[in-house]
Protein backbone atom coordinates (compact mmCIF):
# COMPACT_ATOMS: atom_id res chain seq x y z
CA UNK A 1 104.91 98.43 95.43
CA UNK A 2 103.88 95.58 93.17
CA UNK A 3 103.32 95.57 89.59
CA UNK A 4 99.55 94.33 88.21
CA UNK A 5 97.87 94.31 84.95
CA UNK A 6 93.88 94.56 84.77
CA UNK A 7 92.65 93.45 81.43
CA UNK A 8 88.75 94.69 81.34
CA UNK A 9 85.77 93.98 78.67
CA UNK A 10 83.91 97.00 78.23
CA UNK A 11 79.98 96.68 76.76
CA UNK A 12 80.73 97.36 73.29
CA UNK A 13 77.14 99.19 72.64
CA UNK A 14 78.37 102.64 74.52
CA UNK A 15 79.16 106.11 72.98
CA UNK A 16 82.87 107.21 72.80
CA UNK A 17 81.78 109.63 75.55
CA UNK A 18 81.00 106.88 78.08
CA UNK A 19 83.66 104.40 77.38
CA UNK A 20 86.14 107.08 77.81
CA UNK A 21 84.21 107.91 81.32
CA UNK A 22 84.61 103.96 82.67
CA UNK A 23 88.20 104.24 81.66
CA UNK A 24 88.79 107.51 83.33
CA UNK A 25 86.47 106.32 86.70
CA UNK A 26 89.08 103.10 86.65
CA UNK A 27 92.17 105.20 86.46
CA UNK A 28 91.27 107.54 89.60
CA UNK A 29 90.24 105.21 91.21
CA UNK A 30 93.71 103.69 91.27
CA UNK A 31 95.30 106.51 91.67
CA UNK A 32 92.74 107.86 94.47
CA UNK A 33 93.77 104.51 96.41
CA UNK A 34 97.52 105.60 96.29
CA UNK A 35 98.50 103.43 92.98
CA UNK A 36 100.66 104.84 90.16
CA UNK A 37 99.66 103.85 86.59
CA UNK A 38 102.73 102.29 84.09
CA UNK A 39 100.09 102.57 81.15
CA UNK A 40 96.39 102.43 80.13
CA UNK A 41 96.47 100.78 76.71
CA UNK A 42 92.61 100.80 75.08
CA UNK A 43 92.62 98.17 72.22
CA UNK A 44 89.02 99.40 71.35
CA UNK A 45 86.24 96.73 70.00
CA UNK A 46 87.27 93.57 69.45
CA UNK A 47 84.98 90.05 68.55
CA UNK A 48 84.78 87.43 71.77
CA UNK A 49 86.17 83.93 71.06
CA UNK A 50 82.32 83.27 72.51
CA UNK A 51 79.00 84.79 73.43
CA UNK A 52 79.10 86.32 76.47
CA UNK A 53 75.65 87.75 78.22
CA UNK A 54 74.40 87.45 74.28
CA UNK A 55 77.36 89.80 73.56
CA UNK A 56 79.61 89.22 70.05
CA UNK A 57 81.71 92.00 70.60
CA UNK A 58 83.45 94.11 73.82
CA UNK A 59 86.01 97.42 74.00
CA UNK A 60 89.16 95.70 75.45
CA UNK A 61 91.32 97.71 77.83
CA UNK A 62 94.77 96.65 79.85
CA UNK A 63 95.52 98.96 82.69
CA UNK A 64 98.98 98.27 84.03
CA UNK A 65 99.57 99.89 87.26
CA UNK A 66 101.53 99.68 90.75
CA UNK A 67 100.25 99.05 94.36
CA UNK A 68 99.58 97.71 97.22
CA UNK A 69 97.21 94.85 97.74
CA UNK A 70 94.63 96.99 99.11
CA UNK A 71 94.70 98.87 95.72
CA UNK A 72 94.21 95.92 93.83
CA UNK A 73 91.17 94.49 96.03
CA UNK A 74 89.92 98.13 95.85
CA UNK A 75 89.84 97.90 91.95
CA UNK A 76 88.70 94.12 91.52
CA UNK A 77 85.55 95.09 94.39
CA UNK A 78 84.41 98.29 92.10
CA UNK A 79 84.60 96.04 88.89
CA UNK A 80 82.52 93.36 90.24
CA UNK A 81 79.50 95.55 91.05
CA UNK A 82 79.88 97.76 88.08
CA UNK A 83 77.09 96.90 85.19
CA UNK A 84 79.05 98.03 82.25
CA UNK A 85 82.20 95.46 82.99
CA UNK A 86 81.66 92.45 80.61
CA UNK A 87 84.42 90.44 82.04
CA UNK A 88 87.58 91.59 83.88
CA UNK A 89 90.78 89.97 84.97
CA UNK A 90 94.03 91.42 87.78
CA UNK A 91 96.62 89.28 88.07
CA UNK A 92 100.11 89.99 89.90
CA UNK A 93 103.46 90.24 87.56
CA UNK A 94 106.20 88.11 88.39
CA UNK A 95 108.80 89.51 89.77
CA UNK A 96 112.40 88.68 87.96
């Protein structure tokens, strides 16, 4: 299994209630695809270096998990077509 991070911007104009429910639909989905999450650190709002869709702000979350390939292509497909993703990012670890 390999080691990825997924760093994801989150629309920052969502209830508590809903931002916890992307989170949690990111997480199983992982898991549902046979990866095993190291840790699921939410950093909560934060202000964009720049305007992105007219958007000042975003919830920042980085989702470190293990996988296959599949499981990674799984996640990056789902994050694409999702509306409330801002920007998102899964890159690879090195391994040492």
């Amino acid at each position: 299994m390999r080691e990825y991070e997924a760093m994801i911007l989150i629309r920052p104009n969502m209830e508590e209630e809903a931002f916890q429910g992307v989170v949690d639909k990111f997480v199983n989905l992982i898991t549902q695809q046979g990866g095993e999450i190291v840790k699921a650190d939410k950093w909560g709002k934060r202000r964009l270096q720049y305007e992105i869709k007219k958007l000042k702000e975003a919830f920042y979350v980085l989702i470190t998990f293990k996988g296959e390939p599949a499981v990674a292509h799984e996640l990056d497909r789902v994050m694409r077509i999702s509306d409330d993703i801002v920007r998102f990012l899964v890159i690879r670890k090195d391994e040492k």
